[in-house]
C-alpha atoms as a PDB file:
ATOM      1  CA  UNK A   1      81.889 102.300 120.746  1.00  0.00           C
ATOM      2  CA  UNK A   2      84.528 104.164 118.730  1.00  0.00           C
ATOM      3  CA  UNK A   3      86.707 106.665 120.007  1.00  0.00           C
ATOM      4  CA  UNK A   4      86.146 109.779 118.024  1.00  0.00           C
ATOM      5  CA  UNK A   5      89.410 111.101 119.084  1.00  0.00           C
ATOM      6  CA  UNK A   6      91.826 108.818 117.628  1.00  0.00           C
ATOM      7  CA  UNK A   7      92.977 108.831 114.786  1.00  0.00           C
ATOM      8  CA  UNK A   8      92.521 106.611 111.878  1.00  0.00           C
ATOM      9  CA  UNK A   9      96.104 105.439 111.850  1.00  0.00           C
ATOM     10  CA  UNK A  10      95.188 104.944 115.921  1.00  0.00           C
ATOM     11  CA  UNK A  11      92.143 103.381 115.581  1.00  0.00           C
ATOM     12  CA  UNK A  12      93.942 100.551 112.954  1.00  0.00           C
ATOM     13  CA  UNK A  13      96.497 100.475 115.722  1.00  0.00           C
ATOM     14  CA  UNK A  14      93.915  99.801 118.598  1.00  0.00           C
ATOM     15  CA  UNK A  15      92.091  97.591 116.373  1.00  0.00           C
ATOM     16  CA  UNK A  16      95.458  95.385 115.809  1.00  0.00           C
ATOM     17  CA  UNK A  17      95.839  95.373 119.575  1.00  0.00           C
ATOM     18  CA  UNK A  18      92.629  94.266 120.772  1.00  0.00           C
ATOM     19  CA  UNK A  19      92.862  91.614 118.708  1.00  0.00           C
ATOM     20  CA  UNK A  20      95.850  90.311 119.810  1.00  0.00           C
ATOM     21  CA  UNK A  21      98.462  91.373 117.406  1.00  0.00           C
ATOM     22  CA  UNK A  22     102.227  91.215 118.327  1.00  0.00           C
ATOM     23  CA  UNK A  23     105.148  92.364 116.494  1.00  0.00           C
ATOM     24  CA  UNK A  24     107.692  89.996 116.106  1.00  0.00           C
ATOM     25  CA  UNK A  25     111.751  90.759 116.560  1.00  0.00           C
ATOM     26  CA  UNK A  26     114.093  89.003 114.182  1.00  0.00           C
ATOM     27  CA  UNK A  27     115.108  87.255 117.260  1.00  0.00           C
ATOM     28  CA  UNK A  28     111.767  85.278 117.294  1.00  0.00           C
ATOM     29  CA  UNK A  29     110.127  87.435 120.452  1.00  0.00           C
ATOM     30  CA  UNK A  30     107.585  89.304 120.618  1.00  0.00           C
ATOM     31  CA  UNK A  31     105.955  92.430 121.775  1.00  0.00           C
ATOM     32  CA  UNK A  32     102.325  93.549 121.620  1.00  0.00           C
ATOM     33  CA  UNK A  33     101.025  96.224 118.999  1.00  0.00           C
ATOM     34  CA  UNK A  34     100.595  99.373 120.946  1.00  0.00           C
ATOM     35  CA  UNK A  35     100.189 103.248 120.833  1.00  0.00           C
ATOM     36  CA  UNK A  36     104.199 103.042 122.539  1.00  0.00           C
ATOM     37  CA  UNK A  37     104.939 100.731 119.696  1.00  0.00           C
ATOM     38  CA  UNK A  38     103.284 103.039 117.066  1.00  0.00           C
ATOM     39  CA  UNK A  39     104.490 106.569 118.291  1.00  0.00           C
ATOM     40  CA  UNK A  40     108.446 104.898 118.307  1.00  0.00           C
ATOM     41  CA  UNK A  41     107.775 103.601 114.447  1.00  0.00           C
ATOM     42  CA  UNK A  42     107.066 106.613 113.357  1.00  0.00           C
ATOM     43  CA  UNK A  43     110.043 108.664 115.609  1.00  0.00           C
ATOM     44  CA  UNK A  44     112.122 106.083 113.698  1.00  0.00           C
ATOM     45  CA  UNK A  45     110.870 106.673 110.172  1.00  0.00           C
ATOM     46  CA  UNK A  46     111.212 110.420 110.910  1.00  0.00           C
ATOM     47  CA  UNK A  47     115.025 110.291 112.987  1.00  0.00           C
ATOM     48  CA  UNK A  48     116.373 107.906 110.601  1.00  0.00           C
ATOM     49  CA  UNK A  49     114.834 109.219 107.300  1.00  0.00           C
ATOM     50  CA  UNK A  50     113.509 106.318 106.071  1.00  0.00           C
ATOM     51  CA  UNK A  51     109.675 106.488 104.167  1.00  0.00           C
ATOM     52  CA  UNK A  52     108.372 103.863 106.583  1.00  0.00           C
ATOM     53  CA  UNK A  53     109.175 100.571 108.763  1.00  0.00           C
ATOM     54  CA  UNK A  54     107.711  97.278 108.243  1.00  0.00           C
ATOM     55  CA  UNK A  55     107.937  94.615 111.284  1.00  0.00           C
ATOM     56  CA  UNK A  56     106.281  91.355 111.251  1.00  0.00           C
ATOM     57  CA  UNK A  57     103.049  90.670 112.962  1.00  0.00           C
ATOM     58  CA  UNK A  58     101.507  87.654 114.545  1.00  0.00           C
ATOM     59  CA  UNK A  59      97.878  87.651 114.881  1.00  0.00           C
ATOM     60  CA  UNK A  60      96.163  84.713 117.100  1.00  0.00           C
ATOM     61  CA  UNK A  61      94.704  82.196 114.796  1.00  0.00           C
ATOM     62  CA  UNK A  62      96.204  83.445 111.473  1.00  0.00           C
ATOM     63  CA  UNK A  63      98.929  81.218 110.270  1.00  0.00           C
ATOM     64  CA  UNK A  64      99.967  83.745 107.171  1.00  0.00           C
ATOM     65  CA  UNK A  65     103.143  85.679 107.276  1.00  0.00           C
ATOM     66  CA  UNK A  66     101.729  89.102 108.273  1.00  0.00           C
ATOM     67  CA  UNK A  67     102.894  92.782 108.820  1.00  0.00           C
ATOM     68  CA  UNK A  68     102.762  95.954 109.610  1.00  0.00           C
ATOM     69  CA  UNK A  69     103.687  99.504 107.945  1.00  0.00           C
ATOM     70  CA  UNK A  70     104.193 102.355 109.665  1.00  0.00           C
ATOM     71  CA  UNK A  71     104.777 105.444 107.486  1.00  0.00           C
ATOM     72  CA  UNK A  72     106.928 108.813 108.529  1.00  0.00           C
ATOM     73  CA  UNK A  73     103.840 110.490 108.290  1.00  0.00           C
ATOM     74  CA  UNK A  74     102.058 108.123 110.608  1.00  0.00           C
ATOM     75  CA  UNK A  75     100.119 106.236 108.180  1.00  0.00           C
ATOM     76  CA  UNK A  76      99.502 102.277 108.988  1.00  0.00           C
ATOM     77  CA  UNK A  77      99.190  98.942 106.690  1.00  0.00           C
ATOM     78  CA  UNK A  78      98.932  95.966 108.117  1.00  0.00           C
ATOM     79  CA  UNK A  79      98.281  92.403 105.748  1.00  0.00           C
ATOM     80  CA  UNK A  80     100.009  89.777 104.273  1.00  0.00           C
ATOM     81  CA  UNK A  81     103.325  90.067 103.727  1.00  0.00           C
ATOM     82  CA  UNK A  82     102.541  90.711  99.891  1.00  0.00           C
ATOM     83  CA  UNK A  83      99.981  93.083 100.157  1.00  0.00           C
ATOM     84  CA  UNK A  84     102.737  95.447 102.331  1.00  0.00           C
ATOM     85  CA  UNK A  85     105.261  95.002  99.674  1.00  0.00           C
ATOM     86  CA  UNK A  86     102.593  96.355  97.122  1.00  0.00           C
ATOM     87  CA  UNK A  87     101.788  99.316  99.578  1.00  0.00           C
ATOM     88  CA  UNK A  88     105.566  99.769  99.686  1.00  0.00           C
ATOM     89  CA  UNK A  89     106.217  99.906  96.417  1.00  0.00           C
ATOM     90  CA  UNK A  90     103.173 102.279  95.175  1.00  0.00           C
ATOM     91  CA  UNK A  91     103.436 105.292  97.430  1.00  0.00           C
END
């Protein structure tokens, strides 16, 4: 059942994380995609002025270079690593 509260940025976000999806650090760990991990992207888009933050994502089973988009105004894109560079560079 959906929760009719969230979201849609939130539901894409609980989507990513009940299917396993971790962000991964340029140090090679990793942390799992979460509302914490969400509501910090955006506070950094917003405190540091940027337009949006892309981190790399590991999904189980998907061997692709994947990631995520968080925008200032709390929009999300997740995909290959091409089709964020295309979201980056329309908006």
């Amino acid at each position: 059942m959906i929760n009719t509260n969230l979201t849609p940025e939130e539901r894409h976000i609980k989507s990513l994380s009940n299917n396993g999806a971790r962000i991964k650090a340029p140090d090679s760990t990793t942390e799992p995609v979460s509302m914490g991990f969400y509501r910090r992207a955006v506070e950094q888009c917003r405190a540091g002025g940027y337009n949006a933050v892309t981190y790399k994502l590991e999904l189980p089973g998907i061997d692709d270079e994947m990631a995520v988009c968080v925008w200032k105004d709390g929009h999300v894109d997740s995909g290959s690593m091409r089709s964020i560079c295309d979201c980056l560079a329309s908006r």
